[in-house]
N, C-alpha and C. Protein backbone atom coordinates (compact mmCIF):
# COMPACT_ATOMS: atom_id res chain seq x y z
N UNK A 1 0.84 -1.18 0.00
CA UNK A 1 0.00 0.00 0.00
C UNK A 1 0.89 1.25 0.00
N UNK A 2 0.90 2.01 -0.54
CA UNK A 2 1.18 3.09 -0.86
C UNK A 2 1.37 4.24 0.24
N UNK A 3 1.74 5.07 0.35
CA UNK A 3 2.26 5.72 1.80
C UNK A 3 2.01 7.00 1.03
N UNK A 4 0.60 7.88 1.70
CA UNK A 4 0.29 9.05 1.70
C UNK A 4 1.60 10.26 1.96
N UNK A 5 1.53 11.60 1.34
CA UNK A 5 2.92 12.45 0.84
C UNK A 5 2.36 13.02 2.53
N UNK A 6 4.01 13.48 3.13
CA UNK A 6 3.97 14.32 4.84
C UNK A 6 3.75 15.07 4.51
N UNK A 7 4.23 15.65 3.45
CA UNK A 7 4.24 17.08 3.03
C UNK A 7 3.68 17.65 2.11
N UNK A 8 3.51 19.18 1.49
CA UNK A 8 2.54 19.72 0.76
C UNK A 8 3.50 19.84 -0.41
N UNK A 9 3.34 19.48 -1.83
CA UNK A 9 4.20 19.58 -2.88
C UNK A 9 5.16 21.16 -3.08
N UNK A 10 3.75 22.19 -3.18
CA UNK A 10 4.35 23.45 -3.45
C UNK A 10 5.08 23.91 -2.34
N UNK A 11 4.83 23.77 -1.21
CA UNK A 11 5.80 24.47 0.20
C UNK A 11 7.21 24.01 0.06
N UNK A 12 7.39 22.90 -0.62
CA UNK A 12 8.65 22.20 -0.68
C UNK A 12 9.51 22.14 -1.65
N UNK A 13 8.51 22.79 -2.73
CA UNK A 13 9.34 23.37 -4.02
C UNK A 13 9.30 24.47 -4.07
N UNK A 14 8.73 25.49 -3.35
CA UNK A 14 9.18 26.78 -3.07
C UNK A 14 10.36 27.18 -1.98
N UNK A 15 10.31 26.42 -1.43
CA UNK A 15 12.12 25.57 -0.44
C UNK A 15 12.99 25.40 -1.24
N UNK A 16 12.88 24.69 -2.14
CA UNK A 16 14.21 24.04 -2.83
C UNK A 16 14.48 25.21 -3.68
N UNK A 17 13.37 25.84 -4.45
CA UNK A 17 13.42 27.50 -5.38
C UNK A 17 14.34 27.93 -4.45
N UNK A 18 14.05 28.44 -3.00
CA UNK A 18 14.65 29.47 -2.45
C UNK A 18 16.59 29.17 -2.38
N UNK A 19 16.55 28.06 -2.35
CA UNK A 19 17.81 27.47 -1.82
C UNK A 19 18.63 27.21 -3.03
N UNK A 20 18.11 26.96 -4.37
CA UNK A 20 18.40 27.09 -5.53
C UNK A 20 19.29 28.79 -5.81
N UNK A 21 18.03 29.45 -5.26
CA UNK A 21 18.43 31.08 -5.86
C UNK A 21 19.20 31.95 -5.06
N UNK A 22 19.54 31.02 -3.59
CA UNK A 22 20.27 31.65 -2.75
C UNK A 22 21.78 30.75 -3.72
N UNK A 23 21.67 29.65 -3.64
CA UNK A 23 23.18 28.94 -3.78
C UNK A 23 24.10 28.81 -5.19
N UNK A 24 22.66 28.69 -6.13
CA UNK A 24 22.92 28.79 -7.34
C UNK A 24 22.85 26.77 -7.79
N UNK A 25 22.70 25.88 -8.64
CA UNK A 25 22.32 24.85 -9.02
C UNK A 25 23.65 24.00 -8.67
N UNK A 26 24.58 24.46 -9.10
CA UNK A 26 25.78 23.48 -8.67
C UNK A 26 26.26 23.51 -7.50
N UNK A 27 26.29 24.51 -6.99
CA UNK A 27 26.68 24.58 -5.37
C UNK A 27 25.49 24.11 -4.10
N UNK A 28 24.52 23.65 -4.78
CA UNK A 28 23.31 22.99 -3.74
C UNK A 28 23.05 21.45 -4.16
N UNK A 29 23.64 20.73 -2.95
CA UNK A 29 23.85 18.95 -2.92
C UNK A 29 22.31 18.79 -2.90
N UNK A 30 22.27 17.23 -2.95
CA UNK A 30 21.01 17.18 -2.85
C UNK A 30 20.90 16.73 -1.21
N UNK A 31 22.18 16.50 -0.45
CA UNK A 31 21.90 16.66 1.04
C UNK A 31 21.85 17.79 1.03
N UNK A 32 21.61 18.76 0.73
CA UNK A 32 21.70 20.82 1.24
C UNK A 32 20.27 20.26 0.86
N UNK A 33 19.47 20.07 -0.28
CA UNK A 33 17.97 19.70 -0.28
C UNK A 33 17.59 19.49 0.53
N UNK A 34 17.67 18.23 0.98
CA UNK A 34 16.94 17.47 1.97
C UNK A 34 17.06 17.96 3.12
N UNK A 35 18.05 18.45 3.26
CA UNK A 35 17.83 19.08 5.04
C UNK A 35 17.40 20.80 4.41
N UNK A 36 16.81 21.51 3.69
CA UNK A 36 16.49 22.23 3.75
C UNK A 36 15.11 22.06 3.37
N UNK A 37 14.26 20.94 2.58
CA UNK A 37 13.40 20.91 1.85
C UNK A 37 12.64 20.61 3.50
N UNK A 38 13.52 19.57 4.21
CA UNK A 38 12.81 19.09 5.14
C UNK A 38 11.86 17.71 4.84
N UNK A 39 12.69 16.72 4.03
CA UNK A 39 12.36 15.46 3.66
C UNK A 39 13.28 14.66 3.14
N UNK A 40 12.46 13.41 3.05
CA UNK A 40 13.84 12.27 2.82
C UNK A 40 14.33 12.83 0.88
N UNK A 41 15.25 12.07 1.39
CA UNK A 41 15.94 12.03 -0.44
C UNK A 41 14.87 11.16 -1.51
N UNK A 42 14.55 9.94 -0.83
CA UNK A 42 13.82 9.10 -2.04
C UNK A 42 12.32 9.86 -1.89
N UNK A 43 11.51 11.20 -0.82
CA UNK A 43 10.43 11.81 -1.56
C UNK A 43 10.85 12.95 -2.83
N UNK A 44 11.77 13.52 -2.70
CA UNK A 44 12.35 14.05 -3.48
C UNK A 44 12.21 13.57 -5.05
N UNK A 45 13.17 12.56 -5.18
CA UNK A 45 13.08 11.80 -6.12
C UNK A 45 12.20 11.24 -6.39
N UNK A 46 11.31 10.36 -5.36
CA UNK A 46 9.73 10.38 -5.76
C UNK A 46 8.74 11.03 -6.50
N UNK A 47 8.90 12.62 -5.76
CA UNK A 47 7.90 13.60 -6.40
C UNK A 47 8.73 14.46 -7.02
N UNK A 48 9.86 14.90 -7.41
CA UNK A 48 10.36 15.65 -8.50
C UNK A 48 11.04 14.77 -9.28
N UNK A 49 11.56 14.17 -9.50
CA UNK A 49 12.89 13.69 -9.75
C UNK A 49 14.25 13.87 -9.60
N UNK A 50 15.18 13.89 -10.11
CA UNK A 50 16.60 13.89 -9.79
C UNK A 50 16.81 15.83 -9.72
N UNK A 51 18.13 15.86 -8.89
CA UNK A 51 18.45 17.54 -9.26
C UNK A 51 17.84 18.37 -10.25
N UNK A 52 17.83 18.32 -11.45
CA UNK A 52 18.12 18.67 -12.59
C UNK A 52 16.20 19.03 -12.83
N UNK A 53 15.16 17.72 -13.03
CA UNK A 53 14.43 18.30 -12.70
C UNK A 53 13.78 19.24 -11.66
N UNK A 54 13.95 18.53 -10.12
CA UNK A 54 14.07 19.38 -9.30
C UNK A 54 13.86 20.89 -9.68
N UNK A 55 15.32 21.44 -9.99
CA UNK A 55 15.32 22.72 -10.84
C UNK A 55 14.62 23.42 -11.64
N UNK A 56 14.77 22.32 -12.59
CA UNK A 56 13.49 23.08 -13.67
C UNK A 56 11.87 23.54 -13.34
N UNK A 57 11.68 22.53 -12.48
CA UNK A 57 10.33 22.94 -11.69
C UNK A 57 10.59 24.14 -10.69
N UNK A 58 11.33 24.38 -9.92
CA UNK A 58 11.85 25.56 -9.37
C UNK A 58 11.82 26.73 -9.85
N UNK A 59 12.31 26.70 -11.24
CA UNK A 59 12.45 27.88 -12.15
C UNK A 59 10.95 28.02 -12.96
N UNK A 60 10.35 26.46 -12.89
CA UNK A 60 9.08 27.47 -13.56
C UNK A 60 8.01 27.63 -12.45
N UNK A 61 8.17 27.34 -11.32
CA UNK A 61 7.51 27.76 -10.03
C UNK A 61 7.87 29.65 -10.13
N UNK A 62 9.00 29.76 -9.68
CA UNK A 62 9.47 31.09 -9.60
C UNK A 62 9.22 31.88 -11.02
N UNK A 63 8.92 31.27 -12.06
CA UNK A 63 8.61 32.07 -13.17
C UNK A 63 7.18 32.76 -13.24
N UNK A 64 6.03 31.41 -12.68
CA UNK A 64 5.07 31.92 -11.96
C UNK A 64 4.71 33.19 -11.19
N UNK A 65 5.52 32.94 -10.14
CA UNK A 65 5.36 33.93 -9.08
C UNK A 65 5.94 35.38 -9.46
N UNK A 66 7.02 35.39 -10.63
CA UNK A 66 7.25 36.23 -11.24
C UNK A 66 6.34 37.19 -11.66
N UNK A 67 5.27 36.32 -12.33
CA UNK A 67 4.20 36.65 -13.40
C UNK A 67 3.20 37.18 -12.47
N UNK A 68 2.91 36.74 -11.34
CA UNK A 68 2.10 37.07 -10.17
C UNK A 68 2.88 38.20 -9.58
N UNK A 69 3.39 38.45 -9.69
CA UNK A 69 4.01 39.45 -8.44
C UNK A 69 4.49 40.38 -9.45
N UNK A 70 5.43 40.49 -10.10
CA UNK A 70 5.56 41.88 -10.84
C UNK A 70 4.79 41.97 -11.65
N UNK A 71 4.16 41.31 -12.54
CA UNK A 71 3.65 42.04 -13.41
C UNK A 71 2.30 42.07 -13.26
N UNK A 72 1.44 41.58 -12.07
CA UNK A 72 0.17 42.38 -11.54
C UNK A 72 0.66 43.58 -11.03
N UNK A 73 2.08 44.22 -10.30
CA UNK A 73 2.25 45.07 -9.80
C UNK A 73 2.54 46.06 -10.86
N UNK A 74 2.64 46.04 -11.86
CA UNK A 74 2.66 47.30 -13.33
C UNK A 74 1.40 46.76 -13.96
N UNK A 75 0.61 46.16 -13.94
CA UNK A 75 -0.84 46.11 -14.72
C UNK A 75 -1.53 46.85 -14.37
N UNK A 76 -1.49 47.15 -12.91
CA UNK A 76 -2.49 48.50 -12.08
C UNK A 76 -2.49 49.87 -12.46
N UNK A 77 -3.49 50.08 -12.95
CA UNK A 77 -3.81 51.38 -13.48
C UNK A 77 -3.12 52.82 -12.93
N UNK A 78 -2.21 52.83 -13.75
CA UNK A 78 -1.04 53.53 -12.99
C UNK A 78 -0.09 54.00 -14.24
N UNK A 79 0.41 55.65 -14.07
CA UNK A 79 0.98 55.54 -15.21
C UNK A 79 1.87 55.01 -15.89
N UNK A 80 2.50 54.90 -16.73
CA UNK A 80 3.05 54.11 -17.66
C UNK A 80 4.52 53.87 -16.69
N UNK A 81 5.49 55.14 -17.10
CA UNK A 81 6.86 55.16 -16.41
C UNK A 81 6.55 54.87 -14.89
N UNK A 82 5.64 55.05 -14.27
CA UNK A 82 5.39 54.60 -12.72
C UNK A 82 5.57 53.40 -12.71
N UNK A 83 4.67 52.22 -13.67
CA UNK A 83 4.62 51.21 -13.70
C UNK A 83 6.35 50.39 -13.94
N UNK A 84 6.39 51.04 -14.53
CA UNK A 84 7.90 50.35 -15.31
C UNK A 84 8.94 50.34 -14.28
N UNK A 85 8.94 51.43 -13.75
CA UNK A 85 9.99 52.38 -12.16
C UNK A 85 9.60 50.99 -11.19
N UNK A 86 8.34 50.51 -10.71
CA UNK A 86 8.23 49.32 -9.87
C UNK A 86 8.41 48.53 -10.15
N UNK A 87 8.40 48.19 -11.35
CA UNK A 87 9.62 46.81 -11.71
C UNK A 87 10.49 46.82 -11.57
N UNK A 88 11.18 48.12 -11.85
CA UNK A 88 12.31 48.42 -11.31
C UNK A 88 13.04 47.88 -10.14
N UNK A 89 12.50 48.68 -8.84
CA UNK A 89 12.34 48.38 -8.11
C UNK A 89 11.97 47.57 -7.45
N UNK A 90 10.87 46.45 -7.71
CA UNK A 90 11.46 45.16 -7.18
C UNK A 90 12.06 44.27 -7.40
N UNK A 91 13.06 44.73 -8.52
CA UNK A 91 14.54 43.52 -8.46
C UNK A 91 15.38 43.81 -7.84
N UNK A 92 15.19 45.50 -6.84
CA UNK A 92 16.24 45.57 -6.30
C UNK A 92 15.99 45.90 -4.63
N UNK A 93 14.58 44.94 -3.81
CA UNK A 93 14.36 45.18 -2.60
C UNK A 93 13.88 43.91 -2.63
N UNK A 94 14.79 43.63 -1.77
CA UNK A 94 14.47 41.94 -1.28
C UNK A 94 14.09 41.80 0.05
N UNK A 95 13.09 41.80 0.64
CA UNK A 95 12.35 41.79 1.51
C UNK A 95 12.96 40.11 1.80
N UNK A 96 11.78 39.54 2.12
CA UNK A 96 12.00 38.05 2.36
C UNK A 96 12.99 36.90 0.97
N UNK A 97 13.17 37.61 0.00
CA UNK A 97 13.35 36.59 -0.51
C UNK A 97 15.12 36.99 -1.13
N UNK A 98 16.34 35.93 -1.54
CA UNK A 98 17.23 36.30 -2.25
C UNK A 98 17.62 37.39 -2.93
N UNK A 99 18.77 37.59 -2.79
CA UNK A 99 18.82 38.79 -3.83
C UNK A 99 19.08 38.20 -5.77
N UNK A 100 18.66 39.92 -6.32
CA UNK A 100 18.48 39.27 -7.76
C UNK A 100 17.31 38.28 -8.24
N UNK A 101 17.72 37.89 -9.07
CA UNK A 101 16.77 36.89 -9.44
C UNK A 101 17.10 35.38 -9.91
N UNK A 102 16.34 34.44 -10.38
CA UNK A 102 16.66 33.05 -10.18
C UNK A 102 16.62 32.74 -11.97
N UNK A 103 16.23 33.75 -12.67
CA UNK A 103 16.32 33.58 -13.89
C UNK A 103 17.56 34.53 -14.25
N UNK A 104 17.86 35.27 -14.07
CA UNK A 104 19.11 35.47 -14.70
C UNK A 104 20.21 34.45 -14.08
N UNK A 105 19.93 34.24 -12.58
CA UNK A 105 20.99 33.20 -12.56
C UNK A 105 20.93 32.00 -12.89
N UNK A 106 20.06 31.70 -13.75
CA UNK A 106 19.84 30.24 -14.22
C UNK A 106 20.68 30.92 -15.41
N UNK A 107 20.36 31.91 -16.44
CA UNK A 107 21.10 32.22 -17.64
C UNK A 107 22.78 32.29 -17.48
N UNK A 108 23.38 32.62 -16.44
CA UNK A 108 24.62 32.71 -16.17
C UNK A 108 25.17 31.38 -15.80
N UNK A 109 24.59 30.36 -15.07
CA UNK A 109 25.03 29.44 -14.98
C UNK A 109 25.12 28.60 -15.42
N UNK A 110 23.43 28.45 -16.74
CA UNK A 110 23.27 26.95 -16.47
C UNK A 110 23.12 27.48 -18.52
N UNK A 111 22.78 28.40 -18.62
CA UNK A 111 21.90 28.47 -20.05
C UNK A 111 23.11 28.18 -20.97
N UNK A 112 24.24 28.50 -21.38
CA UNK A 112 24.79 27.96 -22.17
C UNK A 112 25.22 26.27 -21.89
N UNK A 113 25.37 25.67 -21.46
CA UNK A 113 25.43 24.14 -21.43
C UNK A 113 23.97 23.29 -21.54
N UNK A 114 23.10 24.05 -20.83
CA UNK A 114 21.56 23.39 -20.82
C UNK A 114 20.50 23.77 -21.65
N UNK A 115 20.08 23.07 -22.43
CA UNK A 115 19.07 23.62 -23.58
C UNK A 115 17.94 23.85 -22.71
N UNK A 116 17.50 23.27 -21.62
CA UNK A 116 16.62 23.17 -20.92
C UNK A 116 16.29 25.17 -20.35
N UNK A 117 17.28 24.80 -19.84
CA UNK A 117 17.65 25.98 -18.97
C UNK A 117 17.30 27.34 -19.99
N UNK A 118 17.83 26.66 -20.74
CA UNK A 118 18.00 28.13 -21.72
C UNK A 118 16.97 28.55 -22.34
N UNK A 119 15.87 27.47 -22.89
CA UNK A 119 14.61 27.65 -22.60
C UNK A 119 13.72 28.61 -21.85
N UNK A 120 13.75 27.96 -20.91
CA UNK A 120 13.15 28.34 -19.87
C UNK A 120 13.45 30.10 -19.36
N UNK A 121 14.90 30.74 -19.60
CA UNK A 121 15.40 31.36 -19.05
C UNK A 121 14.64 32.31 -20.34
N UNK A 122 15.08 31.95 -21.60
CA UNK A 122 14.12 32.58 -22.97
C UNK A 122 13.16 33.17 -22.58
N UNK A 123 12.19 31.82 -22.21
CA UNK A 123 10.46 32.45 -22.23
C UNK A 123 10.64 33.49 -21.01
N UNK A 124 10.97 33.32 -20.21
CA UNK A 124 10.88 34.59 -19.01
C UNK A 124 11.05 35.72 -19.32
N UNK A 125 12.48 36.03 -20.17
CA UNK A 125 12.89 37.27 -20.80
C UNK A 125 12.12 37.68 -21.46
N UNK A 126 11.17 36.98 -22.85
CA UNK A 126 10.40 36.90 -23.55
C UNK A 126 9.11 37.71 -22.66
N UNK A 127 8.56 37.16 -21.61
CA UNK A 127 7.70 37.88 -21.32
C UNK A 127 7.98 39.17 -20.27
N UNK A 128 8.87 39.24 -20.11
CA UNK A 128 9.28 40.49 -18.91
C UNK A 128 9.50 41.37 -19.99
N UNK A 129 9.84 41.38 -21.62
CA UNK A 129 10.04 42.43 -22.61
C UNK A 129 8.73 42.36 -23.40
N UNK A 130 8.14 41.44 -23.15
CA UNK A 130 6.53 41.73 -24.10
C UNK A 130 6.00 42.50 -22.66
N UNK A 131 5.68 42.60 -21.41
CA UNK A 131 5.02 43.19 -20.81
C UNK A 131 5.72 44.82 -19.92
N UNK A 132 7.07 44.88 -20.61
CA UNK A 132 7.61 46.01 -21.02
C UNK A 132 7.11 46.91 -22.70
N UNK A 133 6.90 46.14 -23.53
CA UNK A 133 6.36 46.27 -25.12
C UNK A 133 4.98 47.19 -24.71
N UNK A 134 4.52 45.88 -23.65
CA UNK A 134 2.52 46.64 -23.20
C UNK A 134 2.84 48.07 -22.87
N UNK A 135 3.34 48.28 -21.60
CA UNK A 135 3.90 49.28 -21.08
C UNK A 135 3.95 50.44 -22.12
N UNK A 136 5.65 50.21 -22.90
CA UNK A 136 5.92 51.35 -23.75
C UNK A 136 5.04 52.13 -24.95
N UNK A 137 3.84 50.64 -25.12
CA UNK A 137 3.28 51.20 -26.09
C UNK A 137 1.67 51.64 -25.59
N UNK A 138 1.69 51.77 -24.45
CA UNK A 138 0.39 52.13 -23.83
C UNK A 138 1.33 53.51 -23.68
N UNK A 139 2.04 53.92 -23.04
CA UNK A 139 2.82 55.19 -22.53
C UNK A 139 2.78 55.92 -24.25
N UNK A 140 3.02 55.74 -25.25
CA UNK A 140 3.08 56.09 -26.33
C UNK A 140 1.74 56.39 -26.81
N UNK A 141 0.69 55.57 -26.73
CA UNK A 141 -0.69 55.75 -27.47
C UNK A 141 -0.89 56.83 -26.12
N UNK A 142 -0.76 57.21 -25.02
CA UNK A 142 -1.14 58.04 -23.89
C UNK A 142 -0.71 58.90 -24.08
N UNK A 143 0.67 59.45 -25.23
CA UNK A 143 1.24 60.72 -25.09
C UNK A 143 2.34 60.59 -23.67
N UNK A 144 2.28 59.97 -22.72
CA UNK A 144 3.47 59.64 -21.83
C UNK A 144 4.50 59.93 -22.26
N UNK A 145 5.17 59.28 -23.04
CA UNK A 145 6.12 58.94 -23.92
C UNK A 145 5.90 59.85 -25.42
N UNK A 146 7.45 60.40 -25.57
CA UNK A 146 7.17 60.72 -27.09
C UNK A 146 6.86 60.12 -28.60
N UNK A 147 6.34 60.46 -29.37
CA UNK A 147 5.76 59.44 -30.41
C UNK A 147 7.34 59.19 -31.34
N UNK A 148 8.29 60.01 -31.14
CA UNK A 148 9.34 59.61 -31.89
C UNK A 148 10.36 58.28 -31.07
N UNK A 149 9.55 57.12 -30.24
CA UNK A 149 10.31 56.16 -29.43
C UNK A 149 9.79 54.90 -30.19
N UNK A 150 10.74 54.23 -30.65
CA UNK A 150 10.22 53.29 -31.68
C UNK A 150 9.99 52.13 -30.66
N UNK A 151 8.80 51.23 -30.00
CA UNK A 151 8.37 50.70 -29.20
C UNK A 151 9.30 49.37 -28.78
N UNK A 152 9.37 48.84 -29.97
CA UNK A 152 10.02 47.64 -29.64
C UNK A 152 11.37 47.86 -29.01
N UNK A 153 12.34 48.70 -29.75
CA UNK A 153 13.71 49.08 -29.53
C UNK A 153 13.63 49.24 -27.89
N UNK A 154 12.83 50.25 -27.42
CA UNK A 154 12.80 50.94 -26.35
C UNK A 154 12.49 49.53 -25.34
N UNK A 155 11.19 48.92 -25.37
CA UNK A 155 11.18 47.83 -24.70
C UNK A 155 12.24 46.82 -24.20
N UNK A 156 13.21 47.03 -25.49
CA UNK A 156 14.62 45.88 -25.79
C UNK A 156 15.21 45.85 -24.96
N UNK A 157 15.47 47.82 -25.08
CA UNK A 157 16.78 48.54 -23.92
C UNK A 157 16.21 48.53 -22.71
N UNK A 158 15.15 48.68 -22.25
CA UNK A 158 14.53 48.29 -20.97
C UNK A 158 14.46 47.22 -20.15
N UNK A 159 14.67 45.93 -21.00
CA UNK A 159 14.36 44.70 -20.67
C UNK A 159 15.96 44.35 -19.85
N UNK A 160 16.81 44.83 -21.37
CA UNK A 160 17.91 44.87 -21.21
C UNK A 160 18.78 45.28 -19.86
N UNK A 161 18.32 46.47 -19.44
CA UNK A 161 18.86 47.83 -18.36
C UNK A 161 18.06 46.28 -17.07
N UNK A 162 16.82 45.79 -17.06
CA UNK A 162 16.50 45.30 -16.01
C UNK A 162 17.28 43.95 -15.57
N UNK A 163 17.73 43.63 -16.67
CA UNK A 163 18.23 42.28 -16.49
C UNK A 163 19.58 42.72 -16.03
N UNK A 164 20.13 43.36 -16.39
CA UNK A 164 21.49 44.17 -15.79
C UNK A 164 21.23 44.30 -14.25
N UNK A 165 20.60 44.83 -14.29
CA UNK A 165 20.25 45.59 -12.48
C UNK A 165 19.95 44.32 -11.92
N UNK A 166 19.34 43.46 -12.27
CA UNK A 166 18.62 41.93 -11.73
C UNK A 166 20.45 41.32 -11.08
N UNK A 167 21.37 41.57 -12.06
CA UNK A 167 23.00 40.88 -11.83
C UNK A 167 23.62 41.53 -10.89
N UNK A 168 23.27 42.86 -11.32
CA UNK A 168 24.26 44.19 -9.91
C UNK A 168 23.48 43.87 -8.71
N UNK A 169 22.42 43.15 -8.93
CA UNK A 169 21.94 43.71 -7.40
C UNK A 169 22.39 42.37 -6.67
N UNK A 170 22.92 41.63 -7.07
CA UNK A 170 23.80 40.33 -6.15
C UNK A 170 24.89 40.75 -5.76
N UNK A 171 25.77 41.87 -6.23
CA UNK A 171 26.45 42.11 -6.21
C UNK A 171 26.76 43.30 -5.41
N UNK A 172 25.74 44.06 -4.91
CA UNK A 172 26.04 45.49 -4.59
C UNK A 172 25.08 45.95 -3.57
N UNK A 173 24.80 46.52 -2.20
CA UNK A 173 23.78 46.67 -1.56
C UNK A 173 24.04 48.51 -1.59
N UNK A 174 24.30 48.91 -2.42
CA UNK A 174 24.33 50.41 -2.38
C UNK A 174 22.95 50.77 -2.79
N UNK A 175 22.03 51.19 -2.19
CA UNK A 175 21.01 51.25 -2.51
C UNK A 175 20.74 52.64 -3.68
N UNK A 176 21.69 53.78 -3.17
CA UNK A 176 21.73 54.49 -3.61
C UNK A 176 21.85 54.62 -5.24
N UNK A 177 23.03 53.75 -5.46
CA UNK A 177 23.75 53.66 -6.99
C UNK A 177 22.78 53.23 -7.98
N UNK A 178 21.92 51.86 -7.06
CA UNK A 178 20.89 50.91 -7.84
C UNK A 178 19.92 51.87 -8.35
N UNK A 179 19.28 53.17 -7.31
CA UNK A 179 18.23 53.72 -7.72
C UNK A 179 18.88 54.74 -9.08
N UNK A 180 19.91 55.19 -8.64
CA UNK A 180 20.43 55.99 -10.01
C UNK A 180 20.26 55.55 -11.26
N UNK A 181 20.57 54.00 -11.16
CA UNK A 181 20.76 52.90 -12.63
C UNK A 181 19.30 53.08 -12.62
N UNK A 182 18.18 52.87 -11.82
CA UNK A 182 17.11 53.16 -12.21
C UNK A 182 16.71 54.60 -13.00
N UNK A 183 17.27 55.27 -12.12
CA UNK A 183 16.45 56.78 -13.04
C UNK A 183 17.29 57.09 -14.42
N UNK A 184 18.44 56.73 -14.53
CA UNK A 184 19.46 56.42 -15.72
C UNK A 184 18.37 55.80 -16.75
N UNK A 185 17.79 54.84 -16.53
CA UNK A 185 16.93 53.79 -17.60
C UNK A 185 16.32 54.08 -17.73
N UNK A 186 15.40 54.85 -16.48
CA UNK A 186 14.24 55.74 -17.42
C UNK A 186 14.10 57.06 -18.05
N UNK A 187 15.10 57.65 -18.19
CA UNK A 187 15.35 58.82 -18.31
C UNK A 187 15.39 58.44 -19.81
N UNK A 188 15.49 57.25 -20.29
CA UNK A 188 15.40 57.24 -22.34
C UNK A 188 13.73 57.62 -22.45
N UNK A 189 12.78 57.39 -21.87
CA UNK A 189 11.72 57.52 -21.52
C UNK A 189 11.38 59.14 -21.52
N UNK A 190 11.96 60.26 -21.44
CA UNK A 190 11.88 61.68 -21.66
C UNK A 190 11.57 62.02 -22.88
């Protein structure tokens, strides 16, 4: 007979996410798992599979919550560059969670050797610059923005400037400098 799960699937892959994006994929054993997930090795492997998936579910857990969390926080009727400025800003205030993010550090670590990875790391970018695209071109049909900003380009360099700041901010707790790189990026936005 079969032996009912102790634990709740998502609480335990939002564990292993966290411990992933604190350590990075190669530097987290799968004993650093288990005593952080707070379960044996063979549920692990049971219900995710080996490391590797593990991960990948991690990253599209956190891609989720991505999608939930910033970009309901710029969908709110709010102006354009306001909206964009709080994205900004939350890649670079880490309250409870890691610093940076778990998709650029999947792209630095893992995306050139892993097709998987690289995937995955794609579609994220993919949508953090299409819902920069929404943005620039709502700010544009609003007059926000000047009509001489060719939408896509501008979205590019934006996406671009965020994913930058997403890397400095592992790197740097100057809060000060980070907000500059912010008003720097939006200032193409004038």
């Amino acid at each position: 007979m079969a032996r009912n799960k102790e634990f709740e699937v998502n609480t335990v892959l939002r564990k292993a996410m966290h411990l992933f994006w604190e350590q990075g994929y190669e530097k987290t054993s799968m004993q650093d798992l288990v005593t952080h997930m707070g379960i044996h090795r063979r549920s692990i492997y049971d219900t995710f599979g080996d490391k590797h998936r593990l991960y990948m579910q991690a990253v599209e857990k956190y891609g989720e919550l991505l999608e939930s969390s910033v970009h309901r926080k710029v969908d709110e009727p709010t102006p354009m560059k306001q909206a964009i400025r709080r994205m900004f800003e939350f890649a670079i205030t880490a309250e409870e969670r890691p610093k940076g993010c778990l998709m650029v550090n999947t792209a630095v670590e893992l995306a050139i050797c892993d097709a998987e990875a690289a995937a995955k790391v794609n579609e994220s970018f993919i949508r953090t610059e299409d819902k920069l695209y929404e943005l620039v071109l709502r700010g544009k049909e609003t007059g926000e923005i000047g009509s001489h900003h060719d939408v896509r380009k501008t979205s590019e360099f934006l996406n671009n400037a965020f994913i930058g700041l997403c890397v400095l901010v592992k790197t740097t707790d100057d809060k000060e400098k980070l907000a500059g790189i912010i008003d720097t990026s939006l200032a193409i936005l004038d």
